[in-house]
PDB file of N, CA and C in Angstrom:
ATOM      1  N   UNK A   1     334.614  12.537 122.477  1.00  0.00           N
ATOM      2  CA  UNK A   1     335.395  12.070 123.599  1.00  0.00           C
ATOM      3  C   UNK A   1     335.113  12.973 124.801  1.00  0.00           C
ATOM      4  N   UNK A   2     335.233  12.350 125.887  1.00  0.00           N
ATOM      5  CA  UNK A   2     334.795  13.222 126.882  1.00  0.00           C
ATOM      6  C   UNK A   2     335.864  14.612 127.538  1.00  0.00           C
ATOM      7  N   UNK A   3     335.188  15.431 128.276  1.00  0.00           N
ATOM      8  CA  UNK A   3     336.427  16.210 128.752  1.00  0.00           C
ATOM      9  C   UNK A   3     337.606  15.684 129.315  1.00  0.00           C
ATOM     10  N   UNK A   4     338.716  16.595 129.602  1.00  0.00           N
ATOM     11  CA  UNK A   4     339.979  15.655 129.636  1.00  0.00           C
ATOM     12  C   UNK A   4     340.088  16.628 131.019  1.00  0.00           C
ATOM     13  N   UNK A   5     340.714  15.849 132.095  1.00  0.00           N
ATOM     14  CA  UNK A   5     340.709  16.257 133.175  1.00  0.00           C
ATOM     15  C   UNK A   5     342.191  16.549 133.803  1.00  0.00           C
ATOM     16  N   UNK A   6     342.453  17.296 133.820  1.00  0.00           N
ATOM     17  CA  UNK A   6     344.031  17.857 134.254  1.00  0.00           C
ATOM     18  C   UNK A   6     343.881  16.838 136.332  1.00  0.00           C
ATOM     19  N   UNK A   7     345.025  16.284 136.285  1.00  0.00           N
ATOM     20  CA  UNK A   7     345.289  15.564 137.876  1.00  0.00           C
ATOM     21  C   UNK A   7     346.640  15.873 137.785  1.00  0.00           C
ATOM     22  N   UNK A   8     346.968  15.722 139.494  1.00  0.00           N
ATOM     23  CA  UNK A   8     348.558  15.647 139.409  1.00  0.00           C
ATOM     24  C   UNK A   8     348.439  14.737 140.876  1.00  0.00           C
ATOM     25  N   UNK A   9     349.598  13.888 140.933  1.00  0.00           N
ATOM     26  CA  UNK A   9     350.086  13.220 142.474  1.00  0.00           C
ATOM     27  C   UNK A   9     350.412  14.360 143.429  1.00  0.00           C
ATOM     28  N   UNK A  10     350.433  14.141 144.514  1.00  0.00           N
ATOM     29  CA  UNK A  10     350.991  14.647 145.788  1.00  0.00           C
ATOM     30  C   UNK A  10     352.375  14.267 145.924  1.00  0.00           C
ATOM     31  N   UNK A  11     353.230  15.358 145.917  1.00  0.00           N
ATOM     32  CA  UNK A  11     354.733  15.042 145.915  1.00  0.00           C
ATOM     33  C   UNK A  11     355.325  13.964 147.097  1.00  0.00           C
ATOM     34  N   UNK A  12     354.547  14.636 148.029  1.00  0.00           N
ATOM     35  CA  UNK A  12     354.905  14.093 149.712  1.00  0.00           C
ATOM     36  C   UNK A  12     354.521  12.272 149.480  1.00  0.00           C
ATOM     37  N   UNK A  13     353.191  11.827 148.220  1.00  0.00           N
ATOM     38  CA  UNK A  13     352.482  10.607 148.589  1.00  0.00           C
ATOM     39  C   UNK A  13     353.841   9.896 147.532  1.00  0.00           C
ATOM     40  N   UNK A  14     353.943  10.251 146.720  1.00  0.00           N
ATOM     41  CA  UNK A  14     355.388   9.841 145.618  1.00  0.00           C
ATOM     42  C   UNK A  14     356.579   9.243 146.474  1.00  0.00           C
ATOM     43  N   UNK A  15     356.517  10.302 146.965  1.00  0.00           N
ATOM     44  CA  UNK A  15     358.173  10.207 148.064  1.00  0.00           C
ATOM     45  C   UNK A  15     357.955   9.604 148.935  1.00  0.00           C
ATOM     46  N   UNK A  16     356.685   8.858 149.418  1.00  0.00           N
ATOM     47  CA  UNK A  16     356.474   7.929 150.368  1.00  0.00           C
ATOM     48  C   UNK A  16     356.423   6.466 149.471  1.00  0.00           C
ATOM     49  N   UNK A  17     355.814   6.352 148.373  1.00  0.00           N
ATOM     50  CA  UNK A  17     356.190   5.355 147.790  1.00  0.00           C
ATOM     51  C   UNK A  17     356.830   4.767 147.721  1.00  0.00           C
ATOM     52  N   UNK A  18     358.180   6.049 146.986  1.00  0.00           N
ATOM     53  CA  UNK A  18     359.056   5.392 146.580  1.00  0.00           C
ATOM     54  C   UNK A  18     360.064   4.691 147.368  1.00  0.00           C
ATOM     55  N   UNK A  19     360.050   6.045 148.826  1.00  0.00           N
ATOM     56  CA  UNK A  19     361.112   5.522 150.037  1.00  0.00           C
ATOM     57  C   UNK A  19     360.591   3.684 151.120  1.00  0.00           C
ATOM     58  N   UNK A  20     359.342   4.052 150.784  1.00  0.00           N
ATOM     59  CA  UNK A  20     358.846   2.746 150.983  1.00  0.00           C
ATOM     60  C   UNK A  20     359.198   1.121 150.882  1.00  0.00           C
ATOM     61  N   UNK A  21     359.593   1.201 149.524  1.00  0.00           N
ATOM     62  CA  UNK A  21     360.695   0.026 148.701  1.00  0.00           C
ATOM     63  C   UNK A  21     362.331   0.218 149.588  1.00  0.00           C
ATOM     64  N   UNK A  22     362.779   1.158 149.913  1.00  0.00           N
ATOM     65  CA  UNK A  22     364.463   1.200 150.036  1.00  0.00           C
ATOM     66  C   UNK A  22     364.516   0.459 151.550  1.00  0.00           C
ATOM     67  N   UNK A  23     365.765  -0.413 151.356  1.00  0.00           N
ATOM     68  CA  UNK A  23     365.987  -1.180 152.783  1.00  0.00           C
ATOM     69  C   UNK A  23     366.679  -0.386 153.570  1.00  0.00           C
ATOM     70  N   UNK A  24     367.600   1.062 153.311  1.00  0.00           N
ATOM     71  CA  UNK A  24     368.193   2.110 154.351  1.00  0.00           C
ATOM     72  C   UNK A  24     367.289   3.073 154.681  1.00  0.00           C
ATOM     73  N   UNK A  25     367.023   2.962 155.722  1.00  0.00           N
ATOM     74  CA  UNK A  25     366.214   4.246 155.862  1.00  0.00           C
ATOM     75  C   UNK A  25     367.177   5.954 155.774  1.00  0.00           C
ATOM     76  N   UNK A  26     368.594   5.614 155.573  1.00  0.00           N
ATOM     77  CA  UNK A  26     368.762   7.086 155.677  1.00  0.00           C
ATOM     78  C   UNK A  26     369.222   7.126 153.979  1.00  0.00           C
ATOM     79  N   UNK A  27     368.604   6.164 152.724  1.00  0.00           N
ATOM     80  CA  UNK A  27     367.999   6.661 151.491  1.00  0.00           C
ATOM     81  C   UNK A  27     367.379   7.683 151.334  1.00  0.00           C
ATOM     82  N   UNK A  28     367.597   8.654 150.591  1.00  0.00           N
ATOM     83  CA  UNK A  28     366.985   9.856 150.348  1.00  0.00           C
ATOM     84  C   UNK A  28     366.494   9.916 149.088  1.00  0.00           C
ATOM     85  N   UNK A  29     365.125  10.581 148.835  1.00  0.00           N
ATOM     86  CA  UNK A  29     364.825  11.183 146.795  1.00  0.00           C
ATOM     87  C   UNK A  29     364.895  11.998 146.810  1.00  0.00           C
ATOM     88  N   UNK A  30     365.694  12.499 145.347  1.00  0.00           N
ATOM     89  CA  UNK A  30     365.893  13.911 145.232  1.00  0.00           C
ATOM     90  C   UNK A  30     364.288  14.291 144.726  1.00  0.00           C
ATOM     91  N   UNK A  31     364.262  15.910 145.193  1.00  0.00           N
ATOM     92  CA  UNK A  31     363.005  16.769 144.139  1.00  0.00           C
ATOM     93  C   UNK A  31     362.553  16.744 143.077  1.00  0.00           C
ATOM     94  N   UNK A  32     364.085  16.342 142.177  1.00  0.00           N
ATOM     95  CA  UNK A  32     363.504  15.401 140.139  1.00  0.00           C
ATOM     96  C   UNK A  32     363.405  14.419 140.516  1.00  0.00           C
ATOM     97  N   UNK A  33     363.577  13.335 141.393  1.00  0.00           N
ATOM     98  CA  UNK A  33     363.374  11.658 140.802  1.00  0.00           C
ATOM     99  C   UNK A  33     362.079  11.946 141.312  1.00  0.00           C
ATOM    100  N   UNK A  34     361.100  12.655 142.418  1.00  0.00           N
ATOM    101  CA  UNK A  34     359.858  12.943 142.805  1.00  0.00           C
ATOM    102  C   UNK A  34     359.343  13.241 141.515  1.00  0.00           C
ATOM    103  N   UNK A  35     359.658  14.520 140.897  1.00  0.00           N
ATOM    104  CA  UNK A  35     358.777  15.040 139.771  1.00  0.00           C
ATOM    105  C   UNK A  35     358.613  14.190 138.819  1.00  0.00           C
ATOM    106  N   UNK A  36     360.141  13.749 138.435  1.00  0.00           N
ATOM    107  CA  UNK A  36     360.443  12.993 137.361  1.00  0.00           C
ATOM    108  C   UNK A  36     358.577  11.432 137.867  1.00  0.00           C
ATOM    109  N   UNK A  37     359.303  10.719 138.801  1.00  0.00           N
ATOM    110  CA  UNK A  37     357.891  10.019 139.155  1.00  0.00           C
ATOM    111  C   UNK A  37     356.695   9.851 138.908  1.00  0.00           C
ATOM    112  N   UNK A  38     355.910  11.558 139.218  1.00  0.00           N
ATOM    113  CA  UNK A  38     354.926  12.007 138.996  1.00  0.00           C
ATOM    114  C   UNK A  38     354.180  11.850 137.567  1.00  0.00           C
ATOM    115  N   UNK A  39     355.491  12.346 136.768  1.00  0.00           N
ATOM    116  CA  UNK A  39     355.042  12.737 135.527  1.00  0.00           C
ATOM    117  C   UNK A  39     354.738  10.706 135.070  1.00  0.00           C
ATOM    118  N   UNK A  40     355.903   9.974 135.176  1.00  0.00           N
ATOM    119  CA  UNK A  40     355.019   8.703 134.566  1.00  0.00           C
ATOM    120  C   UNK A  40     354.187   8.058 135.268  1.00  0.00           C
ATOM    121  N   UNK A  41     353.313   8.503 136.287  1.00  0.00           N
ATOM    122  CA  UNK A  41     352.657   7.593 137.115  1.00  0.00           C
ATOM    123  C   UNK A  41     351.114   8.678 136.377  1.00  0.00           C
ATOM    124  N   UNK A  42     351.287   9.808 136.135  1.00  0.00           N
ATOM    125  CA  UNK A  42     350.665  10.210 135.372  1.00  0.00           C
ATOM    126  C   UNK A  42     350.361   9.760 133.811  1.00  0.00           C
ATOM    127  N   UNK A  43     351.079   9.471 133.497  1.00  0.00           N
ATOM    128  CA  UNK A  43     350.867   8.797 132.089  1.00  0.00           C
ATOM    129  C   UNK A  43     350.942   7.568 132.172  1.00  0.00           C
ATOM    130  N   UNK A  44     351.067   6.553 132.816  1.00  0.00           N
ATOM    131  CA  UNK A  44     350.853   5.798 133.612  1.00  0.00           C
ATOM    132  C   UNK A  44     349.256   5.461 133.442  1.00  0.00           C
ATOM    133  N   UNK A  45     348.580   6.308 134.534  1.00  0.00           N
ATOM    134  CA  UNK A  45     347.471   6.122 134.762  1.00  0.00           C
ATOM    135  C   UNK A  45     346.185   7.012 133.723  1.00  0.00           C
ATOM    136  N   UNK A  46     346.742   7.765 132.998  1.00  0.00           N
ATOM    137  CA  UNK A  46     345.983   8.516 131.597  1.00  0.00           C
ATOM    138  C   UNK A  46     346.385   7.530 130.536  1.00  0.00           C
ATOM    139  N   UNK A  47     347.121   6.530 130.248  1.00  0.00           N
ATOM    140  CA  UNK A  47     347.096   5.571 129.309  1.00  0.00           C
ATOM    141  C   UNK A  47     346.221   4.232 129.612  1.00  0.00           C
ATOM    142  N   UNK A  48     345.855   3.416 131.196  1.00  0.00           N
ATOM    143  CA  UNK A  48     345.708   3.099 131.792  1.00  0.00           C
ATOM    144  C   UNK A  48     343.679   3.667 131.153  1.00  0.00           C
ATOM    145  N   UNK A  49     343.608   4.289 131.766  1.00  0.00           N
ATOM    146  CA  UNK A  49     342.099   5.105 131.388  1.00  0.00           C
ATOM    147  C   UNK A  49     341.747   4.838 129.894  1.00  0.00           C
ATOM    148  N   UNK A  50     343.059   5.518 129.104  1.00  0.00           N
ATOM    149  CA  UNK A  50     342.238   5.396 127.385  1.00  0.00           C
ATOM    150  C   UNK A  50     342.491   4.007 126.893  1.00  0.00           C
ATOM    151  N   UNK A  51     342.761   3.061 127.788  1.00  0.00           N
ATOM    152  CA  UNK A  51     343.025   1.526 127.223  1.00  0.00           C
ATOM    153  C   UNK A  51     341.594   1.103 127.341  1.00  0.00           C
ATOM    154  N   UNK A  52     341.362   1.402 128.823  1.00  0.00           N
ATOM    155  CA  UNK A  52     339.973   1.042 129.593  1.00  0.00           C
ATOM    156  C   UNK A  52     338.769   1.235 128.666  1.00  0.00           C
ATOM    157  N   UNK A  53     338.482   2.928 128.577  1.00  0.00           N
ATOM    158  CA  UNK A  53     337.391   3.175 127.404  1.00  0.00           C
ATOM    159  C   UNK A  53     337.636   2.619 126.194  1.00  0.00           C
ATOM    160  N   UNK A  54     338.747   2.496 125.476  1.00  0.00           N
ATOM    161  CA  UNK A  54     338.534   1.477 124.573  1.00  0.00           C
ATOM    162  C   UNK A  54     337.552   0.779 124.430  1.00  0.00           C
ATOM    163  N   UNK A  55     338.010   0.052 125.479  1.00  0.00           N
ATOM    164  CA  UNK A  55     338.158  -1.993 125.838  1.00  0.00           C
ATOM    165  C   UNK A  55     336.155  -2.020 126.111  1.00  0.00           C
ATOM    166  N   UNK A  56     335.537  -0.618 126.465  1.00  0.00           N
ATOM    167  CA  UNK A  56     334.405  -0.639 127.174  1.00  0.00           C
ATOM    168  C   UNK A  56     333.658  -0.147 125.853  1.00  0.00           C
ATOM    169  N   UNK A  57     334.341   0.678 125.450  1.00  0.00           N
ATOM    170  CA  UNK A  57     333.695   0.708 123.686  1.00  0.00           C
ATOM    171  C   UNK A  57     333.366  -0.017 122.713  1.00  0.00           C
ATOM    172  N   UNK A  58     334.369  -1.308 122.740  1.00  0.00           N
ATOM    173  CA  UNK A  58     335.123  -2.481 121.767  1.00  0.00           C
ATOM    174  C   UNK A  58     333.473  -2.939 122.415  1.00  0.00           C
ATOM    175  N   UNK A  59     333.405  -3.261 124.097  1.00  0.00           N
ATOM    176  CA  UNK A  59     331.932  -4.129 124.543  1.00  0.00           C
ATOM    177  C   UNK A  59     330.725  -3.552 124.475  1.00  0.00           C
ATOM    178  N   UNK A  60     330.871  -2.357 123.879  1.00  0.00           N
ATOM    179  CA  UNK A  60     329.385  -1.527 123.626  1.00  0.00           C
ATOM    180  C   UNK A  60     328.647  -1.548 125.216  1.00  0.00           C
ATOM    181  N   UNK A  61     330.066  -0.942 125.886  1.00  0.00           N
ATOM    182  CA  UNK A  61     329.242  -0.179 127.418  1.00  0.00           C
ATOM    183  C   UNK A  61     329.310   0.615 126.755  1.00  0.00           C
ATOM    184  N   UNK A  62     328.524   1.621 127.739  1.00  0.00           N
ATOM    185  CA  UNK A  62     328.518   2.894 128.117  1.00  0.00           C
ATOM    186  C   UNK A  62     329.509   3.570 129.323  1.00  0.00           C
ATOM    187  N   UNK A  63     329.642   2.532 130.070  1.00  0.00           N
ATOM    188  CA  UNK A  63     330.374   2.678 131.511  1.00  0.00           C
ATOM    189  C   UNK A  63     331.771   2.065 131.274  1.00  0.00           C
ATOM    190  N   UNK A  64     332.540   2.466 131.841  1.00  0.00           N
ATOM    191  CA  UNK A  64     334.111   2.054 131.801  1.00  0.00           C
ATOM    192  C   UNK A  64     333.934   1.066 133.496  1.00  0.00           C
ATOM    193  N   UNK A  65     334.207   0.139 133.254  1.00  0.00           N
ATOM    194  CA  UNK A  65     333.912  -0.736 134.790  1.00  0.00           C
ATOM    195  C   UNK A  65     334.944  -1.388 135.325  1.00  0.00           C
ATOM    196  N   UNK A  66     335.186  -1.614 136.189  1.00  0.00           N
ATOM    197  CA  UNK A  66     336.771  -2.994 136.716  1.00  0.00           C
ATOM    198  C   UNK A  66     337.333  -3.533 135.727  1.00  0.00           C
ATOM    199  N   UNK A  67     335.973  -4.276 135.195  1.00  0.00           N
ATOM    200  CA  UNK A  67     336.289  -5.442 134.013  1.00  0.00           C
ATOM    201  C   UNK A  67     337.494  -5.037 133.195  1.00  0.00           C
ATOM    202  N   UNK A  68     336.986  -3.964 132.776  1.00  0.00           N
ATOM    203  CA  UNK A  68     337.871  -3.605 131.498  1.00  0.00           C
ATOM    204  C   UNK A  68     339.237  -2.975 131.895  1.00  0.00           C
ATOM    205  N   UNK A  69     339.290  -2.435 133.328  1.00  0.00           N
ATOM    206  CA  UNK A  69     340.792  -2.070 133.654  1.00  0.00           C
ATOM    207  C   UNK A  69     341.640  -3.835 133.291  1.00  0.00           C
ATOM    208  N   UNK A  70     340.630  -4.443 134.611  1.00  0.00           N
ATOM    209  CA  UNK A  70     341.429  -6.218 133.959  1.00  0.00           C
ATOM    210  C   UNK A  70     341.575  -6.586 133.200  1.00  0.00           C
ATOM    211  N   UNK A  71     340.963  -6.578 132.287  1.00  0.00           N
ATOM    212  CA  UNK A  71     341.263  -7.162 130.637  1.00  0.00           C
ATOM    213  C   UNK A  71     342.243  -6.421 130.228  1.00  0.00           C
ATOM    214  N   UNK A  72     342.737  -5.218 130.571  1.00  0.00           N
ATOM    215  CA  UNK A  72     344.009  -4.127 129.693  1.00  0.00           C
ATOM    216  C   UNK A  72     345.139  -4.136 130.288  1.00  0.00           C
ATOM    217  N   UNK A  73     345.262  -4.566 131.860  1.00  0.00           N
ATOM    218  CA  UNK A  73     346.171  -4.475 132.733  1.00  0.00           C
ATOM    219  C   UNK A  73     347.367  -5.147 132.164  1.00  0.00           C
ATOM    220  N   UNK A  74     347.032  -6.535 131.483  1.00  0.00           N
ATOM    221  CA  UNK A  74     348.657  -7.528 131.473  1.00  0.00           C
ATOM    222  C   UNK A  74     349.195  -6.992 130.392  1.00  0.00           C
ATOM    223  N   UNK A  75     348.663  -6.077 129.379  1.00  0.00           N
ATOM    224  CA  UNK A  75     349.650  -5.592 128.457  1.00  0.00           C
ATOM    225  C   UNK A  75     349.840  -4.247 128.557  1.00  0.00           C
ATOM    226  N   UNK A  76     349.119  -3.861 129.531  1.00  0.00           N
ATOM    227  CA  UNK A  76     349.374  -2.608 129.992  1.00  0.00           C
ATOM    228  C   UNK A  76     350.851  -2.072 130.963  1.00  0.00           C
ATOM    229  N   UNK A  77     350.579  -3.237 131.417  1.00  0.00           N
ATOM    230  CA  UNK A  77     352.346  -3.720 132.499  1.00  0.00           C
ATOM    231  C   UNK A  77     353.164  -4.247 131.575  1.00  0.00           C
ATOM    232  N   UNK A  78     353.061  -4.851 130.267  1.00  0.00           N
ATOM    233  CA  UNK A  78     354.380  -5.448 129.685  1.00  0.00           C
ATOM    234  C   UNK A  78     354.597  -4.362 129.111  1.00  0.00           C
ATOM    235  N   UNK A  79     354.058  -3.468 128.678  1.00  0.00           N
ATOM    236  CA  UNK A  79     354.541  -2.010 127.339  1.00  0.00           C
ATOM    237  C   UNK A  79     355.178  -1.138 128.343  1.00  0.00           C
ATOM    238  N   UNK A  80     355.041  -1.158 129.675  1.00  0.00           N
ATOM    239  CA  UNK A  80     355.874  -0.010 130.662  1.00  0.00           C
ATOM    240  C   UNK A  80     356.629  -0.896 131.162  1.00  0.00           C
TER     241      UNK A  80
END
């Protein structure tokens, strides 16, 4: 398996997200619902990845490509 690559979000890009969705603008996020965030958009997107190589394994790529994010996506969104 290949090396495993440590990432993290940008707190500031989180907290723009999330405030993004709210219809008050004087809505506030606290510092945990940010972190808290982080951490599943991180696992999130590291589950997201090992669905992908799978799915690119299962087709005897070599390359992990679009395709295979699409093919993993609709049950990838019903399990979260």
């Amino acid at each position: 398996m290949a090396d495993q690559v440590e990432f993290e979000f940008k707190k500031e890009t989180i907290a723009k997200l999330l405030t993004k969705s709210f219809k008050d603008n004087k809505t506030k996020v606290s510092g945990d619902a940010v972190v808290l965030m982080g951490e599943i958009l991180k696992v999130f997107v590291e589950e997201a990845s090992r669905r992908a190589m799978k799915q690119a394994t299962a087709e005897d790529s070599e390359q992990v490509e679009v395709e295979h994010f699409e093919k993993i996506l609709p049950q990838l969104l019903l399990d979260f």
